[in-house]
N, C-alpha and C. Protein backbone atom coordinates (compact mmCIF):
# COMPACT_ATOMS: atom_id res chain seq x y z
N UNK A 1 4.07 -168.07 185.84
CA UNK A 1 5.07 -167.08 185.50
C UNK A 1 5.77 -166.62 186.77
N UNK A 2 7.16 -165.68 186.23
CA UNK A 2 7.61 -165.38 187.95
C UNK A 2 7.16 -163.97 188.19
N UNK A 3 6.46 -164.08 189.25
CA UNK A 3 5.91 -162.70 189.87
C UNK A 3 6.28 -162.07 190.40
N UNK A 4 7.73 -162.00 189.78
CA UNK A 4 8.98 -160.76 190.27
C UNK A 4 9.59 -160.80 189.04
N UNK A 5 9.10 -160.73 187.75
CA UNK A 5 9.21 -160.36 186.67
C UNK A 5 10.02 -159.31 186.53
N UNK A 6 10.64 -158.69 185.81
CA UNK A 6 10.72 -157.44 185.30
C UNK A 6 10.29 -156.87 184.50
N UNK A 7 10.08 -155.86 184.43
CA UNK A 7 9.59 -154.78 183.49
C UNK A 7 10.28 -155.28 182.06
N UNK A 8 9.30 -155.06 180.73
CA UNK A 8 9.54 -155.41 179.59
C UNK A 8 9.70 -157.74 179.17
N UNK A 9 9.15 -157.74 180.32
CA UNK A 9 9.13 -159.65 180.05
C UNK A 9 8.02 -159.58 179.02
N UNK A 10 8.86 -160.84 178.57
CA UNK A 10 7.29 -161.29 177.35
C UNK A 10 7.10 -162.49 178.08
N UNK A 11 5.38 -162.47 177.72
CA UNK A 11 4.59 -162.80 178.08
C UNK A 11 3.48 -163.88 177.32
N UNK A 12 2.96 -164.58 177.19
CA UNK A 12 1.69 -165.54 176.69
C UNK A 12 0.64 -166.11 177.44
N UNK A 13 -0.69 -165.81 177.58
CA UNK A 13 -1.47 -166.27 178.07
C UNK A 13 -1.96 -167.63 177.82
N UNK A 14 -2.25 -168.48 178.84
CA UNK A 14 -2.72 -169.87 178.86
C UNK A 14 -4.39 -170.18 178.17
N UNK A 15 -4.25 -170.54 177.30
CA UNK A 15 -5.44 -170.89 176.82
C UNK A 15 -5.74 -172.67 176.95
N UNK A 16 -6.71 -173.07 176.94
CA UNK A 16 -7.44 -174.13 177.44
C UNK A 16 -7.80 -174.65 175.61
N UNK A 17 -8.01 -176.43 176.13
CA UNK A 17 -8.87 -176.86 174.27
C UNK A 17 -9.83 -176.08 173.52
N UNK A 18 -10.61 -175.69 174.36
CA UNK A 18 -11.83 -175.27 174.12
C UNK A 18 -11.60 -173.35 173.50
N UNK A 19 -9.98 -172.89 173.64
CA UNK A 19 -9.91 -171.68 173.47
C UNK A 19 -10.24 -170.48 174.73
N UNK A 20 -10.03 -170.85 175.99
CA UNK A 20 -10.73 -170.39 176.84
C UNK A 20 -9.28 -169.82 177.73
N UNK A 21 -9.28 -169.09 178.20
CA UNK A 21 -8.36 -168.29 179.33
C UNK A 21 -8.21 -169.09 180.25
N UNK A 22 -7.25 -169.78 180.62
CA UNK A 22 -7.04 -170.52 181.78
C UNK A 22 -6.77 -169.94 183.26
N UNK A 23 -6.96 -170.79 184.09
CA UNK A 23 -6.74 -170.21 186.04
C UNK A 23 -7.43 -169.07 185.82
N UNK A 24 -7.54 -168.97 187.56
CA UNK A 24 -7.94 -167.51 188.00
C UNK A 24 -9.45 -167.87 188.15
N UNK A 25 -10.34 -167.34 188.91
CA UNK A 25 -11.91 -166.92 189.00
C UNK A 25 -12.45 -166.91 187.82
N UNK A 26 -13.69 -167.04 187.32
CA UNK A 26 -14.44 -167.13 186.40
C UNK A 26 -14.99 -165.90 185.96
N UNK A 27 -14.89 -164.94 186.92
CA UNK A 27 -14.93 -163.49 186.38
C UNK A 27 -13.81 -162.70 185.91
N UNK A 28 -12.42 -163.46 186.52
CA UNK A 28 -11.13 -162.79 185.88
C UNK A 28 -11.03 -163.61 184.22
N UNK A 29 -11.28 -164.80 184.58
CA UNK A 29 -11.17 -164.80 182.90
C UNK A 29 -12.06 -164.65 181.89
N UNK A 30 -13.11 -164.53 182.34
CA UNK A 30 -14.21 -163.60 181.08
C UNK A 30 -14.14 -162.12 181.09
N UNK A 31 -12.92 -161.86 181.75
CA UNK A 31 -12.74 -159.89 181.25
C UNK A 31 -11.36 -160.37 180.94
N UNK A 32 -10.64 -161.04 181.22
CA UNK A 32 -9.27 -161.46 180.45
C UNK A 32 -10.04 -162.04 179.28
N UNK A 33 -10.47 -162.14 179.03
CA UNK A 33 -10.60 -163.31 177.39
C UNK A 33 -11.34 -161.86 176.26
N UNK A 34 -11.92 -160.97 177.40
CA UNK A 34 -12.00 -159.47 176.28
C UNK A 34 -10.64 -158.85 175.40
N UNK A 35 -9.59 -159.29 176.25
CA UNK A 35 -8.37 -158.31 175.96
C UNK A 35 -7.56 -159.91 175.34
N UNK A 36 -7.07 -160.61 175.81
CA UNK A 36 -6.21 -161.43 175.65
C UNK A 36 -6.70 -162.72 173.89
N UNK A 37 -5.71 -163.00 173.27
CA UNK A 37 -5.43 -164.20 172.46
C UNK A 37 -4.62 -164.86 172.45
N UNK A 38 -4.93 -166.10 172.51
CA UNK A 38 -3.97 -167.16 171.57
C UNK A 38 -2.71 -167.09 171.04
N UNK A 39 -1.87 -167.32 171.71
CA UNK A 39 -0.24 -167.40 170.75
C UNK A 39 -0.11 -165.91 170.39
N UNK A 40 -0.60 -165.23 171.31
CA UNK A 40 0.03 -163.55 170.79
C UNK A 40 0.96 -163.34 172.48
N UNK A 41 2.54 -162.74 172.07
CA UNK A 41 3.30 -162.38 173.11
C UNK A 41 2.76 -160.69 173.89
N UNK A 42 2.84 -160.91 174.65
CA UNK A 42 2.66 -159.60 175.51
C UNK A 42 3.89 -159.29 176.16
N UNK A 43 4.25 -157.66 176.61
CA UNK A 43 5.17 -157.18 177.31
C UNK A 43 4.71 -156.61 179.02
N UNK A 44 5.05 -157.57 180.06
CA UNK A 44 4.78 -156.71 181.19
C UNK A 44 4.89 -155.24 181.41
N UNK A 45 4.35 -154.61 181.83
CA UNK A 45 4.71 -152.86 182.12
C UNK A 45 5.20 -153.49 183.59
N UNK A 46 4.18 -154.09 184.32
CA UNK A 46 4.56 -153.92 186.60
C UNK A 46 3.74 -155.22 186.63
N UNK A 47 4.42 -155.54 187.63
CA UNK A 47 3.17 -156.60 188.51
C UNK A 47 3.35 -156.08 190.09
N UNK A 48 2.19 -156.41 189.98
CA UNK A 48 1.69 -156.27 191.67
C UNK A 48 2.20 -157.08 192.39
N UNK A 49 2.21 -157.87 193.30
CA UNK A 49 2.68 -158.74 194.41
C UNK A 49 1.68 -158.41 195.82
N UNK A 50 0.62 -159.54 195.59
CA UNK A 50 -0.08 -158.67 197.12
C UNK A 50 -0.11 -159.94 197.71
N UNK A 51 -0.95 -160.18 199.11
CA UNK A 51 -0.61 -161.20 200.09
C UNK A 51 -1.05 -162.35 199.33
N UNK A 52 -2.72 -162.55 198.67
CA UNK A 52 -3.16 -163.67 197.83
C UNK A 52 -3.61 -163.44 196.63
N UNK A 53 -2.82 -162.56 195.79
CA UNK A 53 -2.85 -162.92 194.47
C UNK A 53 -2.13 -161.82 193.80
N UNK A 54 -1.58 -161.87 192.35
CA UNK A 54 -0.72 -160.98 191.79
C UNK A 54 -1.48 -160.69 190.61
N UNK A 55 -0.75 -159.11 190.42
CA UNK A 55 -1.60 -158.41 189.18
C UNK A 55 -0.57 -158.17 188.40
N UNK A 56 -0.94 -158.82 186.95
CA UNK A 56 0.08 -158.00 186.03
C UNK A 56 -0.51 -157.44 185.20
N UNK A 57 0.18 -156.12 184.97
CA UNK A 57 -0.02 -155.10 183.74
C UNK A 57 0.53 -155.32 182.73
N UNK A 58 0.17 -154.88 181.44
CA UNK A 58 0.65 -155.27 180.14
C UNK A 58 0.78 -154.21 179.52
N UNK A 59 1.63 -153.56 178.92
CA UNK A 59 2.35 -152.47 178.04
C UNK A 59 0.88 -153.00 177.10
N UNK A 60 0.82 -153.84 176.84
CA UNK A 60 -0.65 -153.73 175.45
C UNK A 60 -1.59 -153.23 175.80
N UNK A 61 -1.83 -152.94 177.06
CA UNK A 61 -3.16 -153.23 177.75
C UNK A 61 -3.04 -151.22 178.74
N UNK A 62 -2.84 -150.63 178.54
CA UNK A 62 -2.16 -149.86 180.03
C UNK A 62 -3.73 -149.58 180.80
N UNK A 63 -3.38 -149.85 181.97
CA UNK A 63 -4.03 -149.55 183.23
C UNK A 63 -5.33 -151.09 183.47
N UNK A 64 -5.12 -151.89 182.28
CA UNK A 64 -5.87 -153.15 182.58
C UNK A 64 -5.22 -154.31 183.53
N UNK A 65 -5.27 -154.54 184.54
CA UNK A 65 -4.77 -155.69 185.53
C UNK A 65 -5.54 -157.13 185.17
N UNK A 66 -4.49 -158.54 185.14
CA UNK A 66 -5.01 -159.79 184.66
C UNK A 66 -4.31 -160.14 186.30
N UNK A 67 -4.76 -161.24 186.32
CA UNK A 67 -4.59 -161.97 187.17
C UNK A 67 -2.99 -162.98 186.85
N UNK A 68 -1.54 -163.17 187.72
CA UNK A 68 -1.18 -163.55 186.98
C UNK A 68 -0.71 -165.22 186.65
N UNK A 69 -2.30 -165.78 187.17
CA UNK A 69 -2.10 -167.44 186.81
C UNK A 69 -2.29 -167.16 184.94
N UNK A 70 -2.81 -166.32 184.38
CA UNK A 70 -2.90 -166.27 183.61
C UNK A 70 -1.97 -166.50 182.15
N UNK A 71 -0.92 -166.81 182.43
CA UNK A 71 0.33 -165.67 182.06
C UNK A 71 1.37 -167.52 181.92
N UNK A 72 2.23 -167.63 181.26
CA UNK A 72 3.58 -168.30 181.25
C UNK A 72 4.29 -167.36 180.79
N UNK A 73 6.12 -167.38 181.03
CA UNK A 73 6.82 -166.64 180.01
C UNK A 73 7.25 -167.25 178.70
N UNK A 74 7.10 -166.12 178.33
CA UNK A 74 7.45 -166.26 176.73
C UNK A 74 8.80 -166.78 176.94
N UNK A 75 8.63 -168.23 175.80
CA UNK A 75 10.71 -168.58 175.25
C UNK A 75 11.05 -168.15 174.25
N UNK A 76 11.84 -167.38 173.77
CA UNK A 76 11.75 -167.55 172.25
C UNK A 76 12.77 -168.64 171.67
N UNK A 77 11.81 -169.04 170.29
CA UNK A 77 12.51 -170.29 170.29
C UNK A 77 13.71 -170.37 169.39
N UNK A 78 14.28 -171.01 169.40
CA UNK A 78 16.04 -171.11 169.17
C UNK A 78 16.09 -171.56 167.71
N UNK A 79 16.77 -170.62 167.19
CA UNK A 79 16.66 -170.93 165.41
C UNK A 79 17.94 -171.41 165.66
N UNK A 80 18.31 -172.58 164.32
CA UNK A 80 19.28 -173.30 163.96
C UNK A 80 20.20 -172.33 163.35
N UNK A 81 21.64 -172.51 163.56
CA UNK A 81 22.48 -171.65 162.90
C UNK A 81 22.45 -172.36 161.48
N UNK A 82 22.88 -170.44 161.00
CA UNK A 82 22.86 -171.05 158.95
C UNK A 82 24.42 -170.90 158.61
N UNK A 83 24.28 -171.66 157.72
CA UNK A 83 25.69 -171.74 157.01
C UNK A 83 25.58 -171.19 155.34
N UNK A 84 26.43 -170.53 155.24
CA UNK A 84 26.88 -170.35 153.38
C UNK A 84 27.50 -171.04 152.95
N UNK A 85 27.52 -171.36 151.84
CA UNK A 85 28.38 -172.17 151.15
C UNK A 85 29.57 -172.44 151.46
N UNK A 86 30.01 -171.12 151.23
CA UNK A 86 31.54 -170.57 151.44
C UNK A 86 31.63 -170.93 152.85
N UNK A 87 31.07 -170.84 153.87
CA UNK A 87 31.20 -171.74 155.22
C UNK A 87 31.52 -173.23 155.39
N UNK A 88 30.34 -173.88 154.36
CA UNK A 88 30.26 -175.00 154.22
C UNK A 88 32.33 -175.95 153.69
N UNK A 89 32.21 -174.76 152.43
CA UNK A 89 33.74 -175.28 151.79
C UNK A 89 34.93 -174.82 152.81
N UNK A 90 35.35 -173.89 153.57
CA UNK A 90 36.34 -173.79 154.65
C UNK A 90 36.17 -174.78 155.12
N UNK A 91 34.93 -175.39 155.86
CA UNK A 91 35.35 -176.79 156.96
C UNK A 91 35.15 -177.92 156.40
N UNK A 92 34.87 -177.95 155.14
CA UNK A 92 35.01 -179.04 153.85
C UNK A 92 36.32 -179.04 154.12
N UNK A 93 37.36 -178.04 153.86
CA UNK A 93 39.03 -177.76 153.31
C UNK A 93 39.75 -178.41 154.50
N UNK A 94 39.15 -177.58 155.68
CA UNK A 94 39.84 -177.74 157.43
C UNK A 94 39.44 -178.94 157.37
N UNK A 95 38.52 -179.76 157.16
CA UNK A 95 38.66 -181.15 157.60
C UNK A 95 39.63 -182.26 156.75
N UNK A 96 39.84 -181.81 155.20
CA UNK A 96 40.84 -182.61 154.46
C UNK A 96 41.91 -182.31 155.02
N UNK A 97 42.83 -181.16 155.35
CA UNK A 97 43.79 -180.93 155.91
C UNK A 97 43.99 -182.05 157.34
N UNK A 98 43.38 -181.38 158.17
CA UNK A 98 43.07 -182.32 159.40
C UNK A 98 42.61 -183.73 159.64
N UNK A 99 42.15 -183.91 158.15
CA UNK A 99 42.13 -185.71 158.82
C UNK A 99 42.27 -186.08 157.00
N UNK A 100 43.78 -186.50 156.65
CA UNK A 100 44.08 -186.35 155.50
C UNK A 100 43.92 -187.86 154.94
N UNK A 101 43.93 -188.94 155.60
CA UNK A 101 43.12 -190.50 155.38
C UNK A 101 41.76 -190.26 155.60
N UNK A 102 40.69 -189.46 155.68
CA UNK A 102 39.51 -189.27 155.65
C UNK A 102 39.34 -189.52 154.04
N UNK A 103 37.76 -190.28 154.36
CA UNK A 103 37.27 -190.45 152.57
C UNK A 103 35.85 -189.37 152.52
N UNK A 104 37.19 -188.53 152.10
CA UNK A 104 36.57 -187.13 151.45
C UNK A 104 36.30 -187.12 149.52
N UNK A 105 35.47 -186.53 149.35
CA UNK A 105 35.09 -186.43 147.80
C UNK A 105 36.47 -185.47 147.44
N UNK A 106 36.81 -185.87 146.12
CA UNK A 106 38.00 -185.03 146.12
C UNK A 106 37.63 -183.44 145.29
N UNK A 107 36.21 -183.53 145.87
CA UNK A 107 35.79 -181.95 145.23
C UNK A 107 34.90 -181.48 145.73
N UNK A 108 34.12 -180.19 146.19
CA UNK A 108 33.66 -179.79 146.82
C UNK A 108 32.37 -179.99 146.28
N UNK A 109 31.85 -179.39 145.29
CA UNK A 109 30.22 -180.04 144.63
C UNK A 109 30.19 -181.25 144.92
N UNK A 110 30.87 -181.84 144.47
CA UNK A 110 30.53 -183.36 144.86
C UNK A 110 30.55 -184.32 145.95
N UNK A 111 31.00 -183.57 147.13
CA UNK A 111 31.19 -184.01 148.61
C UNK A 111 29.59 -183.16 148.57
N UNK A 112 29.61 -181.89 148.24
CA UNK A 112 27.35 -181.10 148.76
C UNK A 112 26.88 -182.22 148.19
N UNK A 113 27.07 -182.39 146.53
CA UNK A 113 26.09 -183.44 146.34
C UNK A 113 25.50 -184.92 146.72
N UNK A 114 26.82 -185.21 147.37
CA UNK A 114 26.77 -186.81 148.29
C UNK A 114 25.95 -187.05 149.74
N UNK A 115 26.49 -186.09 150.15
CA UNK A 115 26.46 -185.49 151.56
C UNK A 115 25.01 -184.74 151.65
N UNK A 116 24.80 -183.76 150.95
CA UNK A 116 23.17 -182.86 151.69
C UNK A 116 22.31 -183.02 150.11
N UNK A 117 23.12 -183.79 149.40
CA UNK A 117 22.20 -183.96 148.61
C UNK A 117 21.74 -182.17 147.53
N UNK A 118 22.91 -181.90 147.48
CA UNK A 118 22.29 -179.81 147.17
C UNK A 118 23.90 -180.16 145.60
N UNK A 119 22.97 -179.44 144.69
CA UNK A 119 23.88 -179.63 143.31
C UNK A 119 24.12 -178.36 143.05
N UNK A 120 25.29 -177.79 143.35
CA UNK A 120 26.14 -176.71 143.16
C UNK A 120 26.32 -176.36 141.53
N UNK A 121 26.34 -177.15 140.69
CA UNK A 121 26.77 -176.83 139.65
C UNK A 121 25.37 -175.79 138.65
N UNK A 122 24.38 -176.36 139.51
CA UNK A 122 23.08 -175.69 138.66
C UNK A 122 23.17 -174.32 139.17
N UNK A 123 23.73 -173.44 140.41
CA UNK A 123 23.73 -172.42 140.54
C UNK A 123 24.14 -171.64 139.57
């Protein structure tokens, strides 16, 4: 993780096959593995920065310090944009206009139904 974080980063701890707290001393991660799980995000409160090794605090945790090999940042992951129907039929329309030798269905259910396979008429 970067250990010039800011305040409010999310956070995920490294877990190992076996379910185990990854990096760090063997005593930092059997008091990290008291507090910490699996695929749960955490929010930094501070990290420390000292000559050989960094402490981060966790808004979940207040006044508990982990070590911070412990730690990747959180991505969040990127949802696909949605479309409505009514989205779908404007650039159905904009594309007959715009490419008017295109072999377009000459109807809109029936270009969904060809195309994504989705039957408009049962709505």
């Amino acid at each position: 993780m970067n250990i010039y974080a800011p305040e409010g980063t999310k956070v995920v701890a490294l877990f190992d096959e076996k379910g185990e707290v990854m990096n760090g001393h063997a005593y930092q991660k059997s008091e990290a593995s008291n507090y910490l799980k699996p695929k749960v995000v955490y929010t930094v409160d501070r990290i420390e920065v000292h000559s050989w090794h960094t402490t981060v605090y966790l808004k979940d945790f207040p006044g508990v310090g982990f070590n911070s090999v412990h730690f990747t940042e959180y991505i969040e992951p990127e949802t696909e944009p949605t479309f409505t129907i009514e989205d779908m039929k404007k650039c159905w329309n904009e594309s007959r206009i715009k490419f008017p030798n295109g072999s377009f269905s000459d109807d809109f259910e029936t270009f969904m139904y060809n195309e994504y396979n989705i039957d408009l008429t049962k709505s």
